[in-house]
Protein backbone atom coordinates (compact mmCIF):
# COMPACT_ATOMS: atom_id res chain seq x y z
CA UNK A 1 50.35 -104.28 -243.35
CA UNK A 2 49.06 -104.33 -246.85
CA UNK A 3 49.10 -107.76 -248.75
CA UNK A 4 50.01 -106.29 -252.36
CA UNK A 5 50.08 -108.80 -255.67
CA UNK A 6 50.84 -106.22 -259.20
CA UNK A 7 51.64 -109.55 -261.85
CA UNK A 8 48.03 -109.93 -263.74
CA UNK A 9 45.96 -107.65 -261.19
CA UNK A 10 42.02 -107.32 -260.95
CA UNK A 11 41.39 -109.68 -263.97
CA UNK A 12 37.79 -109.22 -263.48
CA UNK A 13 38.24 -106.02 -264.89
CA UNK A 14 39.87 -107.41 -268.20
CA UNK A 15 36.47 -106.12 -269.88
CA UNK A 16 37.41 -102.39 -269.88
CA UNK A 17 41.09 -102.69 -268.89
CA UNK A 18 44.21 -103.77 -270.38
CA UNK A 19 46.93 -106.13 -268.34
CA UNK A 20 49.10 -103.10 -268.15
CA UNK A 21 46.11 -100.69 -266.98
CA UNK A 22 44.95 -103.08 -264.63
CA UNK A 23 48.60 -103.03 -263.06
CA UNK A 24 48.84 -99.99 -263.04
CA UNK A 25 45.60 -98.76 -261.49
CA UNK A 26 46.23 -101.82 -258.55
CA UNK A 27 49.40 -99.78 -258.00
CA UNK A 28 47.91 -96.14 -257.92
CA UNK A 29 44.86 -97.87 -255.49
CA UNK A 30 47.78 -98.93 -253.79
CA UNK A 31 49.26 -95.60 -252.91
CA UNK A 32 45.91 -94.27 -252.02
CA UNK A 33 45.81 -96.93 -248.99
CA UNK A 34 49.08 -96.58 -247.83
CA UNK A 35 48.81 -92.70 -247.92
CA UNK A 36 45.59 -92.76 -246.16
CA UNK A 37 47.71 -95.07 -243.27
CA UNK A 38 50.71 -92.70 -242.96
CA UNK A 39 47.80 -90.43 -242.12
CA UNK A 40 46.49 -91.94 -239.46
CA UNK A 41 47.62 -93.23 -235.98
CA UNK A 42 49.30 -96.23 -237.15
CA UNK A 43 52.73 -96.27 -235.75
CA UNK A 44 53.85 -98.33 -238.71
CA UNK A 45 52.98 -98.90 -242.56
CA UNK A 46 54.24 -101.81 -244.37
CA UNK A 47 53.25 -103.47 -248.18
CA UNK A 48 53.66 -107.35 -247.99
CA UNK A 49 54.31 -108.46 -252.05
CA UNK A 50 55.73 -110.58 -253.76
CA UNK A 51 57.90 -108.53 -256.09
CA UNK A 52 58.80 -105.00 -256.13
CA UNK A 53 57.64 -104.25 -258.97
CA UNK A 54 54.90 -101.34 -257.58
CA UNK A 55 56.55 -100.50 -254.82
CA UNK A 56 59.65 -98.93 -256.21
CA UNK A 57 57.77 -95.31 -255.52
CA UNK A 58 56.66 -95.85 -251.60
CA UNK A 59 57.03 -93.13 -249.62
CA UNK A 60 60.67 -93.52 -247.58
CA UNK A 61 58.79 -94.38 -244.29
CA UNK A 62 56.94 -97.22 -245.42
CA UNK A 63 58.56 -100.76 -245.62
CA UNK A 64 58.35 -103.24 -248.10
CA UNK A 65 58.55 -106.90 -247.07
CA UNK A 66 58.71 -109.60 -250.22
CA UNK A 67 57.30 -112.75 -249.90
CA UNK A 68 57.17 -115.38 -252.96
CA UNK A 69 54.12 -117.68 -251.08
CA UNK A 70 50.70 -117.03 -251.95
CA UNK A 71 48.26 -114.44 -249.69
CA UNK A 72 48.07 -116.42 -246.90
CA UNK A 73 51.00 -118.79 -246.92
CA UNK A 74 52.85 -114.84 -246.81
CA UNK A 75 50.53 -113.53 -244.12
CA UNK A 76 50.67 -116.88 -242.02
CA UNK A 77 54.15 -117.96 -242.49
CA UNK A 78 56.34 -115.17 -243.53
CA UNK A 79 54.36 -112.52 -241.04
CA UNK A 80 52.03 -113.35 -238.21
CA UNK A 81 54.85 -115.36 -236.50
CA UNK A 82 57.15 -112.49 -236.45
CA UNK A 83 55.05 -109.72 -235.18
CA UNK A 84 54.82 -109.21 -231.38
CA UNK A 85 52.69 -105.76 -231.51
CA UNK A 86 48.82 -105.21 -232.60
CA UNK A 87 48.56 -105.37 -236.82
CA UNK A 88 45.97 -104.20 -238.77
CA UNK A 89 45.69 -106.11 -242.18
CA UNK A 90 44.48 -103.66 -245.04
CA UNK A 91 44.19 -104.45 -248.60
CA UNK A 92 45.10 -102.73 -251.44
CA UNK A 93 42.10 -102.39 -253.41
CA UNK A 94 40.56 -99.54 -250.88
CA UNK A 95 41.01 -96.32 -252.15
CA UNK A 96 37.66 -94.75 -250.83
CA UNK A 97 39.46 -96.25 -247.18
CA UNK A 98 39.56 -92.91 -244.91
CA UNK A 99 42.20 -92.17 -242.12
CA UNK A 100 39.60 -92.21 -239.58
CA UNK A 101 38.23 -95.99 -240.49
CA UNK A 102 41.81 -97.07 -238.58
CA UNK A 103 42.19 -94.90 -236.26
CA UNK A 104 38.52 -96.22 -235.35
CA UNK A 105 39.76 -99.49 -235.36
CA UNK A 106 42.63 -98.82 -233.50
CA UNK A 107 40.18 -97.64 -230.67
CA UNK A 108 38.30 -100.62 -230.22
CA UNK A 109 38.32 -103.54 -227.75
CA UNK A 110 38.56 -106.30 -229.16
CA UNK A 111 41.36 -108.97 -229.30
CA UNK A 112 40.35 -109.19 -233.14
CA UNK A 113 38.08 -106.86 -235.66
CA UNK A 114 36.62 -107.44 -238.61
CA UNK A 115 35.51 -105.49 -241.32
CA UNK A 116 33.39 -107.29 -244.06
CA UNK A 117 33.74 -106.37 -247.64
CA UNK A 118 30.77 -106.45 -249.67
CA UNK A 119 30.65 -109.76 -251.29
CA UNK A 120 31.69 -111.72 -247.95
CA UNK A 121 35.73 -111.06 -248.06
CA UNK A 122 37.44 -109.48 -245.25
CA UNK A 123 38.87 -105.81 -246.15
CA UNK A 124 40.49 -105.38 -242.96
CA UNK A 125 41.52 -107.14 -239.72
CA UNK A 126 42.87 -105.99 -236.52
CA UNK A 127 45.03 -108.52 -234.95
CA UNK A 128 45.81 -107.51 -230.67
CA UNK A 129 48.14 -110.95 -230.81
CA UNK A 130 49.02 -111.84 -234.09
CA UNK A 131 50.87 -114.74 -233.47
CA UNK A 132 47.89 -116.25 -231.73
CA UNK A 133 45.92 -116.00 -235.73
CA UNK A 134 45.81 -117.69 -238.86
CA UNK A 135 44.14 -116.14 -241.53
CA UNK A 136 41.78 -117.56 -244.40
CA UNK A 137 41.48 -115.00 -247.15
CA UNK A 138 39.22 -115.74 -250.67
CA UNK A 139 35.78 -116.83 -250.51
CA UNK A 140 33.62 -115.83 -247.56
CA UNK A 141 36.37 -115.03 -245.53
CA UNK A 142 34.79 -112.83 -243.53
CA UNK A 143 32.22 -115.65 -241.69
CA UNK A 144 35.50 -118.01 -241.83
CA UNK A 145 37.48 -115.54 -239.80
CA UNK A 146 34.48 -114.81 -237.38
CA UNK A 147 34.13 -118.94 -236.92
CA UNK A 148 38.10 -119.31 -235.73
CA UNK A 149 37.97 -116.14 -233.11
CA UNK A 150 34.88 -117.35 -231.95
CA UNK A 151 36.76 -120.87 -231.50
CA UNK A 152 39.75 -119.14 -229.85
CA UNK A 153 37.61 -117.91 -227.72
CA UNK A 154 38.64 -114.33 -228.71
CA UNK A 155 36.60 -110.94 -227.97
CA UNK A 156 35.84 -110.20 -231.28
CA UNK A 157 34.34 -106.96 -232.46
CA UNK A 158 32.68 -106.02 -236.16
CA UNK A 159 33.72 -102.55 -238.02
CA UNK A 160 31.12 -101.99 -240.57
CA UNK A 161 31.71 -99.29 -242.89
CA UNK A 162 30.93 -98.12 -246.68
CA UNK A 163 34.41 -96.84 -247.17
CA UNK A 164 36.12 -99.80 -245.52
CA UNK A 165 33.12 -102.18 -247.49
CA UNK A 166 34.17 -100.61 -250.68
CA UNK A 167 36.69 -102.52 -252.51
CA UNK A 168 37.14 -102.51 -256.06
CA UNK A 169 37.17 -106.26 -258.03
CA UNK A 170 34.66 -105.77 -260.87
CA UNK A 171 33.54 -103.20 -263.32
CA UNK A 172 30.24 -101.84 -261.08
CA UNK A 173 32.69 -101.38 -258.06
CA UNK A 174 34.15 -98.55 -260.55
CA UNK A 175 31.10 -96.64 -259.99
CA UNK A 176 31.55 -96.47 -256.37
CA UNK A 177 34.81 -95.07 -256.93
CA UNK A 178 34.29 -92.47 -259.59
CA UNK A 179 31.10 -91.72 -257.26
CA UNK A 180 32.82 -90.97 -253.79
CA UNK A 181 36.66 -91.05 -254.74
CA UNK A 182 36.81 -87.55 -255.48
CA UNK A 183 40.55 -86.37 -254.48
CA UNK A 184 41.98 -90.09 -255.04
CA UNK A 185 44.58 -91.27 -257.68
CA UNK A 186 42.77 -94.12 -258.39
CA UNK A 187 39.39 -91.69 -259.70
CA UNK A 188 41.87 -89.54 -261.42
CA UNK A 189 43.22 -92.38 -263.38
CA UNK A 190 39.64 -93.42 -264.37
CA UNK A 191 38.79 -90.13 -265.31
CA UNK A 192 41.90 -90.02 -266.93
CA UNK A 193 41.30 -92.85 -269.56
CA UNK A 194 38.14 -92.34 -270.31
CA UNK A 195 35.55 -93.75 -267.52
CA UNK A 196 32.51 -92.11 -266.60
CA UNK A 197 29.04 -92.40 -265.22
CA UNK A 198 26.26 -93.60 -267.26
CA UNK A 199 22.24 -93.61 -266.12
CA UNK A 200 20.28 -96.16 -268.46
CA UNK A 201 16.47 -97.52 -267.50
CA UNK A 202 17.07 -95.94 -264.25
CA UNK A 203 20.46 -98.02 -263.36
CA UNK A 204 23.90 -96.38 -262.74
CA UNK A 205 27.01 -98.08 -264.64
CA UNK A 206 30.59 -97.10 -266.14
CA UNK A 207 31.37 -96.69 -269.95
CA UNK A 208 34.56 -95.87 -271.10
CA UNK A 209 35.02 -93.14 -273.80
C-alpha cells in the first residue's frame, strides 16, 4: 500500500519548485515506488489517495483505493480494518527504494518492521496482522511506532537501509536523488528542469539552472 496525497505536494520544496512542479514530481516519485513494487515479491500493489488526480496513469495491475480522511484516519479507518493478509506500508516519496529492500522485508520475522527515515519518520512498515495496528505517522513516528509494538507485545524487527532512509521532503534530499537515482523518473525530471550538483567550501548542494 502506498499512502499518496498530489493537492499542494512537498511544500518544503516551494524554494526551487512551483505548485504544479511539485505535483508533478510527487507523481513521477510516485511511479518510481510502485514500479519498483510490481518488481518485487509483493503479491499485491495498491496507492491509498485521496483523489485520483495522479493516479489516472497506474499500471492496470495496481489498485487505487480513495479515501477523503487524512494519512492516518485513511490508513486506520478506511484500511487496516479491512485487510486480513501481511501489508507493507510504503510511501511515495522513495524513488531511490530498490526491489530487493521488500522482498528483504518480506523475509523477515517479525510480527511488525520498521524502517526509519532519516529525520525520525517511518518510510516503511510491515504489518503480519494489520488489524491488530494503528498507525501514528508525522513527527517521530518511527520511536512512536516502536513504543505501541513494544506495548502489544509484538516481535518487532528494524530494516535499516540508505535507499529505504532516503526520502525526499526538502531541497538537500534532492542531492541524494540526483546522486544515486540514476535510471529513475524522478532524477530525469530534475535533470530535466534544470537541477544539478553544486560543490561550494567543500559542501555538496542543488542549484537550478
Amino acid at each position: 500500500m502506498v499512502p499518496f496525497k498530489r493537492e499542494n505536494a512537498k511544500k518544503r520544496l516551494s524554494g526551487m519548485m512551483s505548485r504544479a512542479e511539485r505535483e508533478e514530481f510527487i507523481t513521477i516519485m510516485l511511479n518510481d515506488v510502485v514500479n519498483t513494487l510490481l518488481q518485487s515479491e509483493a503479491d499485491r500493489v495498491m496507492v491509498l489517495s485521496r483523489t485520483p488526480a495522479g493516479t489516472e496513469h497506474m499500471p492496470q495491475e495496481v489498485e487505487v483505493m480513495l479515501s477523503d480522511k487524512d494519512l492516518n484516519g485513511s490508513i486506520n479507518e478506511d484500511l487496516l480494518p479491512t485487510v486480513g493478509e501481511p501489508l507493507i506500508i510504503v510511501m511515495a516519496d522513495m524513488p531511490l527504494l530498490k526491489a530487493q529492500n521488500i522482498n528483504d522485508v518480506l523475509r523477515m520475522d517479525g510480527d511488525i518492521v520498521l524502517c526509519p527515515g532519516r529525520k525520525g519518520g517511518t518510510n516503511l512498515m510491515y504489518l503480519r496482522e494489520p488489524k491488530k495496528f494503528r498507525t501514528a505517522y508525522h513527527g517521530l513516528s518511527f520511536m512512536e511506532h516502536l513504543r505501541r509494538a513494544q506495548e502489544m507485545g509484538m516481535k518487532t524487527e528494524i530494516y535499516d537501509s540508505f535507499y529505504v532512509s532516503a526520502d525526499i521532503d526538502e531541497e538537500e534530499d534532492l542531492v541524494e536523488l540526483l546522486l544515486h537515482g540514476k535510471g529513475s523518473g524522478s532524477r530525469e525530471y530534475l535533470e530535466r528542469r534544470g537541477f544539478r550538483l553544486r560543490t561550494e567550501n567543500g559542501y555538496v548542494g542543488v542549484e537550478r539552472v
